[in-house]
Every structure is written in structure tokens, then in C-alpha cells.
N, C-alpha and C. Protein backbone atom coordinates (compact mmCIF):
# COMPACT_ATOMS: atom_id res chain seq x y z
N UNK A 1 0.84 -1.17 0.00
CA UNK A 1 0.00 0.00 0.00
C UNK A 1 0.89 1.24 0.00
N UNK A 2 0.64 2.40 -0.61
CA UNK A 2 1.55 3.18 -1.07
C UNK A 2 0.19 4.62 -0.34
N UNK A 3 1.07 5.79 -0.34
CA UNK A 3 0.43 6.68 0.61
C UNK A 3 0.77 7.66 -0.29
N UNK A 4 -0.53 8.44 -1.14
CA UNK A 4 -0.71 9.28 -2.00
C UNK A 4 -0.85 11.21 -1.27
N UNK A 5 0.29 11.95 -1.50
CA UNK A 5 0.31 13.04 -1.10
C UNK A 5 -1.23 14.10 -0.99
N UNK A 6 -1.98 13.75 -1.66
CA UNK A 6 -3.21 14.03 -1.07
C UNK A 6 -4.31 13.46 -0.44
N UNK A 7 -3.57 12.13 0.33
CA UNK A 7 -4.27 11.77 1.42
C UNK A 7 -3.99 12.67 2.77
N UNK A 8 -3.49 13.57 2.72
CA UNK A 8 -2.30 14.15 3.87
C UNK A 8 -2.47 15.62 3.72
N UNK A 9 -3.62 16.32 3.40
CA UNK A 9 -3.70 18.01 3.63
C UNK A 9 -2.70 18.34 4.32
N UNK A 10 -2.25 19.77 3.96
CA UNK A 10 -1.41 20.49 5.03
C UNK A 10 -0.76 21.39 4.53
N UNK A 11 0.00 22.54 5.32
CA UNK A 11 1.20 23.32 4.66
C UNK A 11 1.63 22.99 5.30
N UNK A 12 2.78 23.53 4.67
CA UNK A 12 4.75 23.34 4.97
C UNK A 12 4.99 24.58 4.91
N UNK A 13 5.18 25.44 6.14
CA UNK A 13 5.65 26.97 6.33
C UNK A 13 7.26 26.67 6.67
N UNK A 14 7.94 27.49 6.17
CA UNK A 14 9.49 27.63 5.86
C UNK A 14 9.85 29.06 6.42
N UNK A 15 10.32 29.13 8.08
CA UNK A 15 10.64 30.31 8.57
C UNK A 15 11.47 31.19 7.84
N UNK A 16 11.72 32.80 8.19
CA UNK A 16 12.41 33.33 7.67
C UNK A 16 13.93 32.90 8.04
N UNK A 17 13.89 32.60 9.27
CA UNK A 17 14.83 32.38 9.70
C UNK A 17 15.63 31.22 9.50
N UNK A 18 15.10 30.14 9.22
CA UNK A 18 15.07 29.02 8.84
C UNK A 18 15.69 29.01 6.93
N UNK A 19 15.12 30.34 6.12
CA UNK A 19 15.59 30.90 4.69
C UNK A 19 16.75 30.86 5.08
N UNK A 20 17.27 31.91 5.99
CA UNK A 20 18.54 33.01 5.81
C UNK A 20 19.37 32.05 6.47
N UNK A 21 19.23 30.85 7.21
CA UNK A 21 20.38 30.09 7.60
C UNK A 21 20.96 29.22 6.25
N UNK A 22 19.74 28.44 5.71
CA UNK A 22 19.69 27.94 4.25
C UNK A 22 20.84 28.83 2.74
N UNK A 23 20.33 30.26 2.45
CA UNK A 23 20.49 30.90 1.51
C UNK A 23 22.26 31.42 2.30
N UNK A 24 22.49 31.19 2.94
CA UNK A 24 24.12 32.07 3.85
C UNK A 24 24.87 30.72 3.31
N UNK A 25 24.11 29.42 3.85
CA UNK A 25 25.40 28.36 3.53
C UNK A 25 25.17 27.70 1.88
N UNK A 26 24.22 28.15 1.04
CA UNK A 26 24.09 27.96 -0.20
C UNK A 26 24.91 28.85 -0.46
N UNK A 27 24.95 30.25 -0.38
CA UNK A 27 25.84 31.24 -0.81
C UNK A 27 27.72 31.14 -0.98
N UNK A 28 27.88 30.43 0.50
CA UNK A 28 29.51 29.72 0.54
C UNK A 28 29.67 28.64 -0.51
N UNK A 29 28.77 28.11 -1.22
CA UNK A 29 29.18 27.09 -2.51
C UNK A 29 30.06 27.78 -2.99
N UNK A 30 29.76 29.18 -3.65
CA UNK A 30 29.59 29.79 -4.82
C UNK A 30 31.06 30.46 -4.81
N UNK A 31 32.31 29.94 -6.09
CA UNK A 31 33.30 30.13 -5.64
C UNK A 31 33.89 32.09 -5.52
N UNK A 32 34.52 31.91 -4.42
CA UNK A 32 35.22 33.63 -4.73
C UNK A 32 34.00 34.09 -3.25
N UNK A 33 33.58 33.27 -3.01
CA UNK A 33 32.62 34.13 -1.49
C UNK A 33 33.18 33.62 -0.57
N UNK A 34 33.46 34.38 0.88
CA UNK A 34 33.70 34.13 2.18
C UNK A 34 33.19 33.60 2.71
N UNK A 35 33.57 33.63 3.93
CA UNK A 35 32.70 32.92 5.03
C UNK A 35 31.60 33.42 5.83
N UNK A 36 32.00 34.85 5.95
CA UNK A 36 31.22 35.54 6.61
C UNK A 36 29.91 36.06 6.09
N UNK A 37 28.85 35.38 5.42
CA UNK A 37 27.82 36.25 4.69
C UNK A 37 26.70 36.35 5.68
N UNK A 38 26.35 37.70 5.51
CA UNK A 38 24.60 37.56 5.96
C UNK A 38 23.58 37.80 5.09
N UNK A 39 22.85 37.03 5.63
CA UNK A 39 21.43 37.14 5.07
C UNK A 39 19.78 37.70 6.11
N UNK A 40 19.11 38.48 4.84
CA UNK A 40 17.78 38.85 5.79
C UNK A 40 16.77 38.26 4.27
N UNK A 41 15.96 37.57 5.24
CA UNK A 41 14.81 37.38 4.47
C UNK A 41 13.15 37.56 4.61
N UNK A 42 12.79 37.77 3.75
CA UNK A 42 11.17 38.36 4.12
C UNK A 42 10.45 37.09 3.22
N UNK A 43 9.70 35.93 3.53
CA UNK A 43 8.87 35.25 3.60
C UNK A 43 7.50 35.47 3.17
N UNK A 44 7.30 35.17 1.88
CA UNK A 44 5.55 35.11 1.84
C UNK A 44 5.04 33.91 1.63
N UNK A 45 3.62 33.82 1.15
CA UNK A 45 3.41 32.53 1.18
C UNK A 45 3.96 31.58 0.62
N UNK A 46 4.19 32.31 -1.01
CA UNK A 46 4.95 30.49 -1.34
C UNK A 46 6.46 31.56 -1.99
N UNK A 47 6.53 32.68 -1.69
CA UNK A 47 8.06 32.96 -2.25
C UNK A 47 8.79 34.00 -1.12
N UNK A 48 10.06 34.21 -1.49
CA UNK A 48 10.81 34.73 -0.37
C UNK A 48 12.21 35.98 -1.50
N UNK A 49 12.01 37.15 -0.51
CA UNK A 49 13.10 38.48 -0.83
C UNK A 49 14.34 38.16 -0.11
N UNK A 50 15.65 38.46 -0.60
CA UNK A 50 16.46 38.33 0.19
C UNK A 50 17.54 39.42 0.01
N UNK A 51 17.86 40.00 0.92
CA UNK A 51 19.15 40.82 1.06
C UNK A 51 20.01 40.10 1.70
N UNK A 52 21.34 39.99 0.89
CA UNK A 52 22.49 39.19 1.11
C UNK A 52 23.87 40.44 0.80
N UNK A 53 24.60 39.98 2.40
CA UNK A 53 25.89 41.01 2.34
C UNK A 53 27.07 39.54 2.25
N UNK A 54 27.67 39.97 1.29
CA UNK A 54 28.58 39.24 0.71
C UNK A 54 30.03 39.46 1.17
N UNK A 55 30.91 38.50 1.61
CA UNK A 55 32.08 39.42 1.42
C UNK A 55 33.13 38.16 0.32
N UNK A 56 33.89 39.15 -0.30
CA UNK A 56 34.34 38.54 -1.42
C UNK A 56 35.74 38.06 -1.38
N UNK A 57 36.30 37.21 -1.95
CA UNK A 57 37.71 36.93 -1.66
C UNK A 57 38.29 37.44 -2.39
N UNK A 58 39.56 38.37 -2.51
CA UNK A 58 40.72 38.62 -2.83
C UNK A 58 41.19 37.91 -4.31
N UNK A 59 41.43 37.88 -5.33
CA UNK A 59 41.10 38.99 -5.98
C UNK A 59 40.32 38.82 -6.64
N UNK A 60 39.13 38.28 -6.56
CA UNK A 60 37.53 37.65 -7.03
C UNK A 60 37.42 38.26 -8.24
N UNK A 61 36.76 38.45 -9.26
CA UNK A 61 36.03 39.50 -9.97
C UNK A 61 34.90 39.75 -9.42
N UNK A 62 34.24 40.95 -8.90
CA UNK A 62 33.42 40.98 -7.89
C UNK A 62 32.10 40.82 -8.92
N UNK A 63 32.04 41.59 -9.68
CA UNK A 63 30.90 41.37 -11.21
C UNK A 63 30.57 39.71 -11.24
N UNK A 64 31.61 38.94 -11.67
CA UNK A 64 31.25 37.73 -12.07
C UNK A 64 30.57 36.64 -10.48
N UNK A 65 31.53 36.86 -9.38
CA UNK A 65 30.95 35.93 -8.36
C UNK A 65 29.77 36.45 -7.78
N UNK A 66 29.16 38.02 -7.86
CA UNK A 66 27.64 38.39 -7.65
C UNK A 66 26.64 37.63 -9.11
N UNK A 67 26.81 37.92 -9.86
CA UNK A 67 25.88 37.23 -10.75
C UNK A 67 26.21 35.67 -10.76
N UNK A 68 26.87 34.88 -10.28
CA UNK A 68 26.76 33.66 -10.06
C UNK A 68 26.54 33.00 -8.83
N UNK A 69 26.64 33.93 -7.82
CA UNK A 69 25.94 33.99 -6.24
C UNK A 69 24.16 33.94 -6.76
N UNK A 70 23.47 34.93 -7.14
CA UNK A 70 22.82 35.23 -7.26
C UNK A 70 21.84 33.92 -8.02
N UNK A 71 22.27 33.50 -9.56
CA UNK A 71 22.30 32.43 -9.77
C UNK A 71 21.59 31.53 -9.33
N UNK A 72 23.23 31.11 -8.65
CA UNK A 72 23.15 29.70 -7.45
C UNK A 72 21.74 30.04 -6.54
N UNK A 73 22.04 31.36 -5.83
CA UNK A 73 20.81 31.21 -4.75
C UNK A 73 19.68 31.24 -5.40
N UNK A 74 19.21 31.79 -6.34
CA UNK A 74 17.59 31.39 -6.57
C UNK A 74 17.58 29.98 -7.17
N UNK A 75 18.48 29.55 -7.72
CA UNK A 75 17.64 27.94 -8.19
C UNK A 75 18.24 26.82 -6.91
N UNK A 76 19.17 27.19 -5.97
CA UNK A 76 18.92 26.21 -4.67
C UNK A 76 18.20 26.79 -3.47
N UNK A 77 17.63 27.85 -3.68
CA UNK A 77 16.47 28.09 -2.30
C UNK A 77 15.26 27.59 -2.77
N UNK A 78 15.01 27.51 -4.23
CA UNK A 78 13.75 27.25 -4.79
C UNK A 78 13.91 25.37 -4.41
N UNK A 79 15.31 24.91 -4.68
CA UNK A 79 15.27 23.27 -4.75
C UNK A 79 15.50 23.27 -3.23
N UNK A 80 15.77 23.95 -2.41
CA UNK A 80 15.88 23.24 -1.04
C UNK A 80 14.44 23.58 0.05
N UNK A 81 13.95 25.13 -0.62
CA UNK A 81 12.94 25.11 -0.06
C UNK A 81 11.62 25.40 -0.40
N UNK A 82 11.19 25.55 -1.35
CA UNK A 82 10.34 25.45 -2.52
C UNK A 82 9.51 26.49 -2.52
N UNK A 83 10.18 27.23 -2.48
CA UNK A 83 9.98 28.96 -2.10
C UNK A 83 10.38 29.52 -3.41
N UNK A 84 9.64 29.95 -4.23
CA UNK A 84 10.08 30.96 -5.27
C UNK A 84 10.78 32.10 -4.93
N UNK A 85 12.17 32.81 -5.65
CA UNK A 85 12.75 33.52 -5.12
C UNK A 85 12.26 35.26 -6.07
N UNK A 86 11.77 36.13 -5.20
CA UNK A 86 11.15 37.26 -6.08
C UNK A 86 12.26 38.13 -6.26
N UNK A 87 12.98 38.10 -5.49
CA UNK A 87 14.04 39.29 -5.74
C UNK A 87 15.33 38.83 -4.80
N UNK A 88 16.84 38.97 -5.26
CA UNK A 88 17.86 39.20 -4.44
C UNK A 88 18.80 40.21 -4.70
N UNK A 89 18.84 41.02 -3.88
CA UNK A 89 19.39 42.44 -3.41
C UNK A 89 20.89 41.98 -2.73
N UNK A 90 22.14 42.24 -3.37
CA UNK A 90 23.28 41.98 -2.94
C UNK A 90 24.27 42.89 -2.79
N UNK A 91 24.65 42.86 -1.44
CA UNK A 91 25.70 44.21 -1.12
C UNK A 91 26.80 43.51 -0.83
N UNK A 92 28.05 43.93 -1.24
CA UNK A 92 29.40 43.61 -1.10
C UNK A 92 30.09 44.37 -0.32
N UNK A 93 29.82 43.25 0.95
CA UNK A 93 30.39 43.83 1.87
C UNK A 93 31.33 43.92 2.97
N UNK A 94 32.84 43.20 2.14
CA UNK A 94 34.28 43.15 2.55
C UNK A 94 34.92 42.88 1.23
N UNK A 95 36.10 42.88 1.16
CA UNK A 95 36.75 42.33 -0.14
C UNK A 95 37.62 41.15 1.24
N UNK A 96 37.97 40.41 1.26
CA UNK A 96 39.06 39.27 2.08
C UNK A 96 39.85 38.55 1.80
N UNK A 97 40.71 38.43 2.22
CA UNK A 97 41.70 37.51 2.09
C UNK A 97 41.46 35.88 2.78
N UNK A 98 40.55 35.94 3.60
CA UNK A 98 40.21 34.76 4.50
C UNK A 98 41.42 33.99 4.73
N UNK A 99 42.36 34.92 5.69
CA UNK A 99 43.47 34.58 6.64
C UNK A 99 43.07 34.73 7.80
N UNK A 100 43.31 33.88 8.46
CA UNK A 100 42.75 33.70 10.11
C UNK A 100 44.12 33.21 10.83
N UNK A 101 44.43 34.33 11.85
CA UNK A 101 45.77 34.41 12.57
C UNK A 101 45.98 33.21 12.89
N UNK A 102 46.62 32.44 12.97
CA UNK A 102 46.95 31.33 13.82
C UNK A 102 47.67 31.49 15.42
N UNK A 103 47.28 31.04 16.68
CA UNK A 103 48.29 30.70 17.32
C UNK A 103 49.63 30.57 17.95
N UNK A 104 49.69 31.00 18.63
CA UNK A 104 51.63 31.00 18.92
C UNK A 104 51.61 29.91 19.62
N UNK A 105 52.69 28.91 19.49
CA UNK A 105 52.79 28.22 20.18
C UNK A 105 54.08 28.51 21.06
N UNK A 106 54.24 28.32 22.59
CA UNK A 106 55.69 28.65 22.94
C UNK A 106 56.22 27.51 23.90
């Protein structure tokens, strides 16, 4: 016996918060982006806005890794959370080297 998706009414609500953790670590795929990104998202019923601050790696082309950030995030927020994406608004906001001091050892 097999269990047909409309035996089972219901929604599936997808927090905002729950977006912007999603769309930050989709965003680190995307090569030439840091680590540090944030995201804010505004949630409607079945689609979602996002402002994303980027910071970029050293010596990135900043042109090419925003339009392939951008990209990436609307067709994997749509496949991870089935949220149509209406708009993404992207600010660049570090250029980095993503060097992280190390340690002294003595």
C-alpha cells in the first residue's frame, strides 16, 4: 500500500529564519565568497526576498561571483525550499583575504 500526497492536507511553512540560515550556507558554494555572509529574508506565502551582504575573496572579480551567487541562490532556495525567489538584493560587503591568525605556540 503506497500513501498518496493528497491523502495528507497540510502546509509546509518555511521560517524566515530558517531561509537566511539555508540561503548564507548555499551562498559559501559559490566560488570567490567568504565565510562571513549575511542574510535577511522576508517570507511570503509560497516565495521569499532576500538581502544578502557578501564578502568577497581577494582577488575575485566581484561582477562575475555576484551574478553567479545570485544564480546559485535562486535555483537552490527554490530546490531546497520550494519557495520561489522574487528578488535578491546583494551588497558587497568586505573584499578578504580569509586569513585567520593562527596561534603561537611557545
Amino acid at each position: 500500500m503506497t500513501a498518496v500526497a493528497d491523502e495528507y492536507p497540510g502546509v509546509t511553512t518555511v521560517t524566515p529564519r530558517a531561509v537566511q540560515r539555508i540561503v548564507a550556507q548555499v551562498a559559501r558554494e559559490v566560488a570567490g565568497v567568504g565565510a562571513d555572509v549575511r542574510v535577511e529574508a522576508r517570507v511570503f506565502a509560497n516565495r521569499t526576498a532576500l538581502d544578502v551582504r557578501l564578502p568577497i575573496l581577494y582577488p575575485s572579480p566581484i561582477g562575475r561571483v555576484t551574478e553567479a551567487c545570485r544564480a546559485h541562490l535562486a535555483r537552490r532556495t527554490r530546490e531546497l525550499t520550494g519557495l520561489a525567489v522574487s528578488g535578491i538584493d546583494i551588497v558587497v560587503a568586505e573584499l578578504t583575504t580569509e586569513t585567520v591568525a593562527g596561534r603561537r605556540v611557545r
